[in-house]
C-alpha atoms as a PDB file:
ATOM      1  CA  UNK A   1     188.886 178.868 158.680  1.00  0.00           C
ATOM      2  CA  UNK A   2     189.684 179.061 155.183  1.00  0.00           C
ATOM      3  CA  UNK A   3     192.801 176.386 155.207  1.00  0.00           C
ATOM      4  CA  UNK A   4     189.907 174.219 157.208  1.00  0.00           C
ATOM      5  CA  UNK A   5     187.338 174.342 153.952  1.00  0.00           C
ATOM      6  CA  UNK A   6     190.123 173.851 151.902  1.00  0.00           C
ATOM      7  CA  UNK A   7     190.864 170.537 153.500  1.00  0.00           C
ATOM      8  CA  UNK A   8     187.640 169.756 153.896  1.00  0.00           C
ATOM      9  CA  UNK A   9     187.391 169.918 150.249  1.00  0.00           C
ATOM     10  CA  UNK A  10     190.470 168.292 149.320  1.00  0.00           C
ATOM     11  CA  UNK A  11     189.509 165.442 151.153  1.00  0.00           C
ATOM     12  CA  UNK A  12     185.956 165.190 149.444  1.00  0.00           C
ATOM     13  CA  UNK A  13     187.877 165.697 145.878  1.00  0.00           C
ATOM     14  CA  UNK A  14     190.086 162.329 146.700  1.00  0.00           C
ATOM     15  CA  UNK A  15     186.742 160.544 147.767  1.00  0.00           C
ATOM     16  CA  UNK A  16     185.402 161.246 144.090  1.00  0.00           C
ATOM     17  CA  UNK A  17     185.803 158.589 140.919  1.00  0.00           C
ATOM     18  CA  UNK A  18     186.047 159.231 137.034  1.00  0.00           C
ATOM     19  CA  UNK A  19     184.286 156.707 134.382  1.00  0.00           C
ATOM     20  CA  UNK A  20     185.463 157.978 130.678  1.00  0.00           C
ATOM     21  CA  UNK A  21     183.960 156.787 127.381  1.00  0.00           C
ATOM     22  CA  UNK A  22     184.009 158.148 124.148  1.00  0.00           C
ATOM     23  CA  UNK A  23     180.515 158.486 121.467  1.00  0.00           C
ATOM     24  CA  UNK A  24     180.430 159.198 117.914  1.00  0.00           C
ATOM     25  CA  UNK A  25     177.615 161.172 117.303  1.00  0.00           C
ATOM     26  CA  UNK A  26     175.509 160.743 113.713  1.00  0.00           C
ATOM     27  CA  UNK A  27     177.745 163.122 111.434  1.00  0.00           C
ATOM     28  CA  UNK A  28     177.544 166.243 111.187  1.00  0.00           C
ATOM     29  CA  UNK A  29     177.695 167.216 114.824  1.00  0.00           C
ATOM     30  CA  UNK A  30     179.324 170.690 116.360  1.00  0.00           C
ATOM     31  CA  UNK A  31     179.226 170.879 120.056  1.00  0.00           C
ATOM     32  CA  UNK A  32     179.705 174.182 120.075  1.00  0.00           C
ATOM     33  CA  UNK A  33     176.430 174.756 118.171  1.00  0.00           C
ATOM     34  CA  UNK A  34     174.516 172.984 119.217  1.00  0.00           C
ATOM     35  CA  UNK A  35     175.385 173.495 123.442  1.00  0.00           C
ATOM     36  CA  UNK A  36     174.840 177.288 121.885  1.00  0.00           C
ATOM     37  CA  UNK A  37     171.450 176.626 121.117  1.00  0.00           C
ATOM     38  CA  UNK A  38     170.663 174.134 124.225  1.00  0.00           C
ATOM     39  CA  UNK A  39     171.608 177.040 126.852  1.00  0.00           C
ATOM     40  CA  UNK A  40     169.520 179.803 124.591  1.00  0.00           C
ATOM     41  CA  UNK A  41     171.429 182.328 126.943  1.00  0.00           C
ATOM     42  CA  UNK A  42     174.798 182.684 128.718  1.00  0.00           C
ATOM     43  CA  UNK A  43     173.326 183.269 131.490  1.00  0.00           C
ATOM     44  CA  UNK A  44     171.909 179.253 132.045  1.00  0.00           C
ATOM     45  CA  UNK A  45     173.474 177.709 134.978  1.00  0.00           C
ATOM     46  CA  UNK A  46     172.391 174.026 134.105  1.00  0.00           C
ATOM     47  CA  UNK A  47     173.930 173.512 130.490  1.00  0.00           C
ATOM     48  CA  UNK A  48     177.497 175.602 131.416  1.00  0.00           C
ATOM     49  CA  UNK A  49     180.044 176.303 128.511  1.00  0.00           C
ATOM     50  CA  UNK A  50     183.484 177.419 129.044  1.00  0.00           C
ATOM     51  CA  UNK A  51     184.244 177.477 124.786  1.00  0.00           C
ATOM     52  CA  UNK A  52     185.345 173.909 125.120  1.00  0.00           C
ATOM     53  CA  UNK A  53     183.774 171.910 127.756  1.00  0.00           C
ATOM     54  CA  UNK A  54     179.907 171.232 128.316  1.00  0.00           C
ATOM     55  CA  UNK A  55     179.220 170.020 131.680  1.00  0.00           C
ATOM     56  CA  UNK A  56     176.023 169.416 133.184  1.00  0.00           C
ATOM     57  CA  UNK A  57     174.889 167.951 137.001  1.00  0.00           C
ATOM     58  CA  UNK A  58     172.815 165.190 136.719  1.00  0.00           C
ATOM     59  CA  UNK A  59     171.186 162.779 139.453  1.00  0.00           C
ATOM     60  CA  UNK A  60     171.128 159.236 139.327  1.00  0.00           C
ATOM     61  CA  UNK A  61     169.910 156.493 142.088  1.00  0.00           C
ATOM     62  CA  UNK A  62     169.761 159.775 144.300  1.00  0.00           C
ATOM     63  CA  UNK A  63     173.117 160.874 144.126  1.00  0.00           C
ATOM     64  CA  UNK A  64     174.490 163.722 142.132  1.00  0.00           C
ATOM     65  CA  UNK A  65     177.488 163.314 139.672  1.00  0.00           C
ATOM     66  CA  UNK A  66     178.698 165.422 136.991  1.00  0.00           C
ATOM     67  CA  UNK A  67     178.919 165.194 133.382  1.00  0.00           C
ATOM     68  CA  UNK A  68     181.756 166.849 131.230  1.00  0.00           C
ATOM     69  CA  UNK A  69     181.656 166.462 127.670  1.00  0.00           C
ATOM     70  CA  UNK A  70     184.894 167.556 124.900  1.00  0.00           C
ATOM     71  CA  UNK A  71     184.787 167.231 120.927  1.00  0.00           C
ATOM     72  CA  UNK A  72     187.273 165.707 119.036  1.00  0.00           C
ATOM     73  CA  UNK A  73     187.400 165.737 115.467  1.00  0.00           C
ATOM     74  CA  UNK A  74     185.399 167.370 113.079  1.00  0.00           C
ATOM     75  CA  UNK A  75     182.104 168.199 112.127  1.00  0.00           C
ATOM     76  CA  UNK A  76     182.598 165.331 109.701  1.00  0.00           C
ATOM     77  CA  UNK A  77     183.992 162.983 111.835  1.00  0.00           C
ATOM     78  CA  UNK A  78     182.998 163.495 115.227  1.00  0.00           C
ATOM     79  CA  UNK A  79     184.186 162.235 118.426  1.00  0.00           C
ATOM     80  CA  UNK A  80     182.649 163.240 121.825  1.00  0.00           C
ATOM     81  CA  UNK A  81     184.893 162.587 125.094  1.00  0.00           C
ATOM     82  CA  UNK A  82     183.046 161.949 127.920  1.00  0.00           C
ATOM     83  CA  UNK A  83     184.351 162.066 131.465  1.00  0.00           C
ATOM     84  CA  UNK A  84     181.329 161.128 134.557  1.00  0.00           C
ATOM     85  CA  UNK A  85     182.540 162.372 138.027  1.00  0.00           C
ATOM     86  CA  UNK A  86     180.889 161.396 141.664  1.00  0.00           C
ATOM     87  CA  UNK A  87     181.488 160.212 144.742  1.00  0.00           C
ATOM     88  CA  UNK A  88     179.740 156.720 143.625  1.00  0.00           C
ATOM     89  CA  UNK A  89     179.090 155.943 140.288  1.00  0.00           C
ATOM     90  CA  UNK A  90     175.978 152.836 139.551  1.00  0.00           C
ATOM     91  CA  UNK A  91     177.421 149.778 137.570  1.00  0.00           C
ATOM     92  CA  UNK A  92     174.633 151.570 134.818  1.00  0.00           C
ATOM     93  CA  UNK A  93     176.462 155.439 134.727  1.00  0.00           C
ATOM     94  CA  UNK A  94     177.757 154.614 131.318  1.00  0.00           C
ATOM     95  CA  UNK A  95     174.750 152.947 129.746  1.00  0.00           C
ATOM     96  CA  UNK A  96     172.277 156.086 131.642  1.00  0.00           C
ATOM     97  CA  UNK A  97     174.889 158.904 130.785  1.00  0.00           C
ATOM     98  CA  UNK A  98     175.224 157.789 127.165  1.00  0.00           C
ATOM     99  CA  UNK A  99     171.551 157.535 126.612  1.00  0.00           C
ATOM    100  CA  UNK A 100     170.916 161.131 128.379  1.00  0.00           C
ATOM    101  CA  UNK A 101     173.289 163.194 126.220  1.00  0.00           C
ATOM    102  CA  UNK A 102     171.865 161.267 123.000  1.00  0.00           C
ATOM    103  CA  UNK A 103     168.557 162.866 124.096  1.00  0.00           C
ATOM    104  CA  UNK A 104     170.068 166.300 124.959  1.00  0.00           C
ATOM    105  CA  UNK A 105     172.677 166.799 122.564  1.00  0.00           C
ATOM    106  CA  UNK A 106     170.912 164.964 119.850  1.00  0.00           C
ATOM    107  CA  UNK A 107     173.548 162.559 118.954  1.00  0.00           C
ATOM    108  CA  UNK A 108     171.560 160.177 116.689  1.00  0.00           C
ATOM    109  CA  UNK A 109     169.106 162.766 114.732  1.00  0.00           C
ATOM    110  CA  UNK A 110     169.304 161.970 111.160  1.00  0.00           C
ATOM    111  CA  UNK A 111     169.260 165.632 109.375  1.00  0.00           C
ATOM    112  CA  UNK A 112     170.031 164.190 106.102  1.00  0.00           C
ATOM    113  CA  UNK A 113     166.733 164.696 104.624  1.00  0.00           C
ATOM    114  CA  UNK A 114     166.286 168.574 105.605  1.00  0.00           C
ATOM    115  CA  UNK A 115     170.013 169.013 104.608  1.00  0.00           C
ATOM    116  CA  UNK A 116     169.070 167.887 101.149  1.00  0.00           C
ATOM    117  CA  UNK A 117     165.869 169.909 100.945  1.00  0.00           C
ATOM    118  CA  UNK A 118     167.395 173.158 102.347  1.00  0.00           C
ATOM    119  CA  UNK A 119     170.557 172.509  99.730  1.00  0.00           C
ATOM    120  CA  UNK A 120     168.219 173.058  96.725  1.00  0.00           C
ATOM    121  CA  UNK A 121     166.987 176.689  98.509  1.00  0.00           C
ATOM    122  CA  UNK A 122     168.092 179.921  98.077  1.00  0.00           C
ATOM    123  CA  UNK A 123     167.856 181.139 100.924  1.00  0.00           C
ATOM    124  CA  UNK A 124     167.906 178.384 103.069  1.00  0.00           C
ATOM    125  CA  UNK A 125     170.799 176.789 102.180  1.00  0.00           C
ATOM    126  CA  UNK A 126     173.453 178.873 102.973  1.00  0.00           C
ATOM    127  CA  UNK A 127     171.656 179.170 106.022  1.00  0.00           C
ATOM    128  CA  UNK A 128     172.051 175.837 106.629  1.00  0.00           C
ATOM    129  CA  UNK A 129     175.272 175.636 106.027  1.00  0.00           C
ATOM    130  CA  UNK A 130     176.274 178.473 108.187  1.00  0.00           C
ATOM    131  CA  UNK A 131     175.179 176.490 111.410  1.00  0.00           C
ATOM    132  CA  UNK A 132     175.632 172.647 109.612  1.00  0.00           C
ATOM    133  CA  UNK A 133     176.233 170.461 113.024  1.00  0.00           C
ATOM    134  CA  UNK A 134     174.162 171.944 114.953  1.00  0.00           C
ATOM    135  CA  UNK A 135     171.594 169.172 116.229  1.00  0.00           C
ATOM    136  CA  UNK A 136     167.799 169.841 118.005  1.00  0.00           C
ATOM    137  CA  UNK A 137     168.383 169.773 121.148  1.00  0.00           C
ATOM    138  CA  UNK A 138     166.032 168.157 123.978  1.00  0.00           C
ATOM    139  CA  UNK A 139     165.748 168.622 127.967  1.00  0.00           C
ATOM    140  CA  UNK A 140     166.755 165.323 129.812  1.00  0.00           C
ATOM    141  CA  UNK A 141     163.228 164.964 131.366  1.00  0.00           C
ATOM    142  CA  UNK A 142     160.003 165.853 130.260  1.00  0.00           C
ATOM    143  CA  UNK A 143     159.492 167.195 133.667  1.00  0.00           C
ATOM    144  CA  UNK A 144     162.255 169.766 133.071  1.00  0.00           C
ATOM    145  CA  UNK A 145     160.805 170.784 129.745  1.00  0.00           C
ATOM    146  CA  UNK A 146     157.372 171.847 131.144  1.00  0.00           C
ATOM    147  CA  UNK A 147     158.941 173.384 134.372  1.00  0.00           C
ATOM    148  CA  UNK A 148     160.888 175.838 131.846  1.00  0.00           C
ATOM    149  CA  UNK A 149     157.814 176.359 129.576  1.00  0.00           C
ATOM    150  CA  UNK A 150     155.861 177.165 132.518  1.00  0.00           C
ATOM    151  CA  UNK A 151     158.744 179.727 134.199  1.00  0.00           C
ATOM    152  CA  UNK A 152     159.559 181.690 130.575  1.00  0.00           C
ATOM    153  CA  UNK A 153     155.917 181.873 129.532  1.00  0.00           C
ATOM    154  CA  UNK A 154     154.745 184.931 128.430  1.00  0.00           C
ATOM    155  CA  UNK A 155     157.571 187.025 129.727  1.00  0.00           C
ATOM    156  CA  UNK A 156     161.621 187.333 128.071  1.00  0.00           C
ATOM    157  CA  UNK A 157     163.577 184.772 128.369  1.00  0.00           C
ATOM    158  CA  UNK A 158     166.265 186.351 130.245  1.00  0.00           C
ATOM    159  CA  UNK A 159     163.441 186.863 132.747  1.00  0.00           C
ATOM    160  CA  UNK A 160     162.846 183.463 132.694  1.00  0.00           C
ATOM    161  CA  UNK A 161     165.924 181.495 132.933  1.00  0.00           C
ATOM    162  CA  UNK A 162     167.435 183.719 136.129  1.00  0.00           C
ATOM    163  CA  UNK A 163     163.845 182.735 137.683  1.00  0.00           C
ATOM    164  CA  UNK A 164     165.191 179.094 137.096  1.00  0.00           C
ATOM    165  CA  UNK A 165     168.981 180.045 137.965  1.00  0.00           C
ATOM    166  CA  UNK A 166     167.224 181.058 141.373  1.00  0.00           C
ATOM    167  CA  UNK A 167     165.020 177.648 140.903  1.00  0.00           C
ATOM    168  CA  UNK A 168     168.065 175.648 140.575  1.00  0.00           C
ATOM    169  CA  UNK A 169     170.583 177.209 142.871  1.00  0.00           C
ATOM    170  CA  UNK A 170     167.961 177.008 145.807  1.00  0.00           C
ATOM    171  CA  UNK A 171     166.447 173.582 145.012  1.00  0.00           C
ATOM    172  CA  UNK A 172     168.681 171.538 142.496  1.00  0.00           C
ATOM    173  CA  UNK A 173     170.796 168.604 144.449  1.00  0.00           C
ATOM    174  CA  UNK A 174     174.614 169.944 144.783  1.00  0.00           C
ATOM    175  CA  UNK A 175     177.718 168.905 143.367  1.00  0.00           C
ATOM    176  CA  UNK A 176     181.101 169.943 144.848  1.00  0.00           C
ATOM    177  CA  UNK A 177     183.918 170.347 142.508  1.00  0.00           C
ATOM    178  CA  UNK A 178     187.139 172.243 142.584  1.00  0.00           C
ATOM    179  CA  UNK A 179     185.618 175.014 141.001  1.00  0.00           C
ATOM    180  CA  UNK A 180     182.949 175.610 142.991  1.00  0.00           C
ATOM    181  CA  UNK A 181     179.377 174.227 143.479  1.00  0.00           C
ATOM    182  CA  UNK A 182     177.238 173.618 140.737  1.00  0.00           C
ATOM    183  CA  UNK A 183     173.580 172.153 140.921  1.00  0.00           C
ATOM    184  CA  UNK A 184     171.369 169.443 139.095  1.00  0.00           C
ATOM    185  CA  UNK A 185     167.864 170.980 137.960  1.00  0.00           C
ATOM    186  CA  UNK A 186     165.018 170.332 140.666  1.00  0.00           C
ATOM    187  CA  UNK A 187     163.615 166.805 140.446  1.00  0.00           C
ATOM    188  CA  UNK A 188     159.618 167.020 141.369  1.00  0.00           C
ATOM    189  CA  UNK A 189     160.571 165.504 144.776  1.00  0.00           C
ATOM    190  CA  UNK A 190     162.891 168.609 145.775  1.00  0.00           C
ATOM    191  CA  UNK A 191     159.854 170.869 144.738  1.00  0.00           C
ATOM    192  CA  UNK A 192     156.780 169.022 145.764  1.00  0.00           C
ATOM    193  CA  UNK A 193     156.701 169.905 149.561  1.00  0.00           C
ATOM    194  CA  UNK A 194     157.238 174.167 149.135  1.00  0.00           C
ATOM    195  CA  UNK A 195     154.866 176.860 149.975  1.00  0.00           C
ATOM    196  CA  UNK A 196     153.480 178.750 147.019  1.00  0.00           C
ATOM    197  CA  UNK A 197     155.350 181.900 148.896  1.00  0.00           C
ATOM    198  CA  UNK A 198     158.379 179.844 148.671  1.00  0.00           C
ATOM    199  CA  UNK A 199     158.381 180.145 144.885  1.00  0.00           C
ATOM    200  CA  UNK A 200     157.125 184.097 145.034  1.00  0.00           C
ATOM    201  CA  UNK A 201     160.273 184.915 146.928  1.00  0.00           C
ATOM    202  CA  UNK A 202     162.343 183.535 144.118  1.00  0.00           C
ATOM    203  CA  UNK A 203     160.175 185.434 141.640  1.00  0.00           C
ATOM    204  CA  UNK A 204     157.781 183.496 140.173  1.00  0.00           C
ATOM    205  CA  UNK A 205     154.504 185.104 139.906  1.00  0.00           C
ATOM    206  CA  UNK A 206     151.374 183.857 141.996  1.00  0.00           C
ATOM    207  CA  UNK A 207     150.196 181.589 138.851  1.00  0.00           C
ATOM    208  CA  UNK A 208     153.453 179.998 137.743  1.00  0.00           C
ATOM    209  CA  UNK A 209     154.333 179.229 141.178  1.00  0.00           C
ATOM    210  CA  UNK A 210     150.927 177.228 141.764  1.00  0.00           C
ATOM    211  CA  UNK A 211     151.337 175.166 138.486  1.00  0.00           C
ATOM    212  CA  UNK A 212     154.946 174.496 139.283  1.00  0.00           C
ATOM    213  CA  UNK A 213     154.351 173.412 142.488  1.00  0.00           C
ATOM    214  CA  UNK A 214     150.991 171.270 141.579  1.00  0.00           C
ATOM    215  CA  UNK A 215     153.144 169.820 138.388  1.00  0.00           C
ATOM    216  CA  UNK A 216     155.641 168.614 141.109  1.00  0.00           C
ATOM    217  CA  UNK A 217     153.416 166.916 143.620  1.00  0.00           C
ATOM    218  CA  UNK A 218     151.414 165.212 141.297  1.00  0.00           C
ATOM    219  CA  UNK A 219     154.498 163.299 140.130  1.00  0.00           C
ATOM    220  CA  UNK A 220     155.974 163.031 142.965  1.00  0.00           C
ATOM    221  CA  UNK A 221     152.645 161.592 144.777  1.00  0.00           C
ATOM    222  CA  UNK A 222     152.145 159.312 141.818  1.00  0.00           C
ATOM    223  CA  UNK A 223     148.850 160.950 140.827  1.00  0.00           C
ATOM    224  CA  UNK A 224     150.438 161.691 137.342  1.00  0.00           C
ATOM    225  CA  UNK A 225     153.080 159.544 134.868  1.00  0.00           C
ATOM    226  CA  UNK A 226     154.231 161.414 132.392  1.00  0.00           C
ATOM    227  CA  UNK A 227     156.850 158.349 131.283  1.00  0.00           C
ATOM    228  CA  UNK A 228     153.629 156.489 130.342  1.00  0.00           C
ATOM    229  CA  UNK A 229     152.649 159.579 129.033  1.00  0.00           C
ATOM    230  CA  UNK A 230     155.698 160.345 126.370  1.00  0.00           C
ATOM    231  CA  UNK A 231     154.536 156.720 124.839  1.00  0.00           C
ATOM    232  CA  UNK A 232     151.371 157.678 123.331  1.00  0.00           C
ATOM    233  CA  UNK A 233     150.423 159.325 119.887  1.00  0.00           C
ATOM    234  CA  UNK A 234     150.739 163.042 119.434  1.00  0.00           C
ATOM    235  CA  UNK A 235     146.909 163.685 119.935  1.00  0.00           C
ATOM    236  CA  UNK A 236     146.891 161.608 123.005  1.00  0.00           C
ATOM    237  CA  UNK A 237     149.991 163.222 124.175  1.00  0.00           C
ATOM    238  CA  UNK A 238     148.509 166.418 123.229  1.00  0.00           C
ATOM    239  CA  UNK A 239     145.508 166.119 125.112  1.00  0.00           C
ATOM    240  CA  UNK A 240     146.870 164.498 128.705  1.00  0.00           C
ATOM    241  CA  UNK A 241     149.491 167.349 128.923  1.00  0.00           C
ATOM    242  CA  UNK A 242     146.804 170.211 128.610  1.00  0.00           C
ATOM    243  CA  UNK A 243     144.675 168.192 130.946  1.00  0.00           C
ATOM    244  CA  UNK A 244     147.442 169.328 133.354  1.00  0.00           C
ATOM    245  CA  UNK A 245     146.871 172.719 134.908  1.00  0.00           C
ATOM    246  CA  UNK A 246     148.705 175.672 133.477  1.00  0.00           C
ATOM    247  CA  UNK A 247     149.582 173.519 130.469  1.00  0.00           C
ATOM    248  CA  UNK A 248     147.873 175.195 127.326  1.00  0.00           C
ATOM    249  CA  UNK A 249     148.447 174.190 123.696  1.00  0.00           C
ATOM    250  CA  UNK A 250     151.550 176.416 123.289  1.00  0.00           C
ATOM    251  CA  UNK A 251     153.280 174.497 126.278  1.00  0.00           C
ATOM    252  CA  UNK A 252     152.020 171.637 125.502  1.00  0.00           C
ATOM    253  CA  UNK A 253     153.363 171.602 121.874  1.00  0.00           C
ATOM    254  CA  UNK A 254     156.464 172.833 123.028  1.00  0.00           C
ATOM    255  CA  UNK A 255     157.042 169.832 125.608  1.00  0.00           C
ATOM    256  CA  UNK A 256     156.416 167.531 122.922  1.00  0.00           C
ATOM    257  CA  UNK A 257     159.170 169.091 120.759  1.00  0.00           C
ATOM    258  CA  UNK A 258     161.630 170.003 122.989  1.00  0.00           C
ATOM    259  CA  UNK A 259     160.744 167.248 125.915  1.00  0.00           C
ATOM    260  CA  UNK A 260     159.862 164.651 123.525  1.00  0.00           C
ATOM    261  CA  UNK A 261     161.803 164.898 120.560  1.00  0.00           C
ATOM    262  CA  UNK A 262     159.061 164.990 118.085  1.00  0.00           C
ATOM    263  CA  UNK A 263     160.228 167.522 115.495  1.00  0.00           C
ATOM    264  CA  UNK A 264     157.437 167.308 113.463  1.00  0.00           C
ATOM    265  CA  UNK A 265     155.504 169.213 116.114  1.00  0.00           C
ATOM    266  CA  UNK A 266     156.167 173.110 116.572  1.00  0.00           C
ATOM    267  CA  UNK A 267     154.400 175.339 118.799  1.00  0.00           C
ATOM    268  CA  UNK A 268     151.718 177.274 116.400  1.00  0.00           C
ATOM    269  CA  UNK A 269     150.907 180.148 117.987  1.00  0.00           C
ATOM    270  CA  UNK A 270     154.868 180.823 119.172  1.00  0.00           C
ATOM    271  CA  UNK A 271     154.344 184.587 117.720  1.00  0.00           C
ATOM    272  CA  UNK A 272     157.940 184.821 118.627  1.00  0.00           C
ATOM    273  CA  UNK A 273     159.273 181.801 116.700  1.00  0.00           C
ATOM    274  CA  UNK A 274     157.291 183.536 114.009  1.00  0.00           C
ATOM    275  CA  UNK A 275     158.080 186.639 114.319  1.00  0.00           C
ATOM    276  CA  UNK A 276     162.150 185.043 113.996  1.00  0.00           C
ATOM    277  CA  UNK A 277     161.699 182.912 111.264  1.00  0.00           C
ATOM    278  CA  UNK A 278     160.493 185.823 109.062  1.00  0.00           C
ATOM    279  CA  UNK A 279     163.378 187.509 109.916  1.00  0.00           C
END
């Protein structure tokens, strides 16, 4: 049975194609520090890091490909590898790919400014320079962002992330590879259509799992946009996403700077991001 999965797979590995490009993110960039500070724990199953290598499952047009990305050159002068795997890859991969890992691994954030400011403090600056490269990361989708503000709320984040390892590994569209399976995150579609005890077996409490499941059917039954959304002004923005239910002003803020890129906006009553920026 074994030799018979083995072939099985070999076959489907010879069925797969490769598109490789390279980008030169806005200096300084250090994968390494800034993939540390997308996953926030080992223990994340989406954003994997083997010390070299960030690879990620994404979906496009349907179908699941993966994403491996490799840093060349410095921090200085740096040049990110990219390598897109799948059984079919769009005529757009490139031009999609490219423009998701600008968003996640932000490639073209200008730090210049707070580089300057943090240079002429005491304490900040060689705090600065101790993690110089690292870029603010985003989540691909806005979607994903509010999913994993909703699932680490108010409990650890450990706690939180295997609840969305469990999400993930249940819901998330597959991708074989000689190593082994690895999933995409949930799109709303894959989520809409469960039973609220669907999500309490994997975990999730009684009021997570309703505003997970009512965030995914209202996108995926068109009864909320949050593309249109992510074009407005901050108060608008601000506003629509707590109209949403079991979006308060903490996750709200928190979509908008980790889902939206807007750094100027940080969560203000994150007692925990205050409680580490003391320290």
């Amino acid at each position: 049975m074994g030799a018979t999965v083995s072939a099985k797979n070999k076959k489907r590995e010879l069925h797969l194609r490769t598109l490789s490009f390279r980008l030169k993110p806005l200096p300084p960039f250090q994968l390494s520090l800034t993939v540390w500070s997308l996953r926030r724990r080992p223990q994340n199953i989406v954003d994997r890091w083997d010390g070299q290598i960030y690879r990620r499952v994404l979906v496009l047009k349907g179908r699941p490909l993966e994403v491996a990305v490799t840093q060349t050159g410095s921090s200085k002068t740096p040049v990110l590898q990219i390598e897109v795997t799948g059984q079919r890859l769009p005529v757009n991969t490139q031009s999609v790919v490219k423009g998701t890992l600008e968003r996640v691994l932000g490639l073209r954030t200008d730090l210049s400014k707070f580089y300057d400011l943090a240079a002429r403090d005491r304490q900040l600056g060689p705090l600065v320079e101790k993690f110089r490269g690292l870029k603010p990361p985003r989540y691909p989708s806005l979607f994903e962002c509010l999913v994993n503000a909703i699932a680490c709320h108010q409990i650890t984040l450990a706690l939180g992330l295997t609840l969305l390892n469990r999400l993930v590994e249940a819901y998330g569209p597959s991708f074989q590879t000689k190593d082994g399976v690895f999933h995409a995150f949930p799109r709303p579609e894959d989520l809409a259509d469960l039973k609220p005890e669907t999500f309490r077996a994997l975990g999730f409490s009684r009021q997570k799992a309703s505003f997970i499941l009512g965030l995914s059917s209202a996108i995926a039954e068109k009864h909320l946009d949050l593309e249109r959304i992510s074009t407005l002004g901050d108060e608008e923005v601000l506003e629509r996403l707590q109209e949403i239910r079991g979006v308060g002003r903490w996750t709200a803020e928190y979509a908008m700077l980790r889902g939206l890129g807007r750094f100027h906006v940080f969560p203000g009553d994150d007692v925990g991001g205050q409680r580490n920026l003391r320290i």
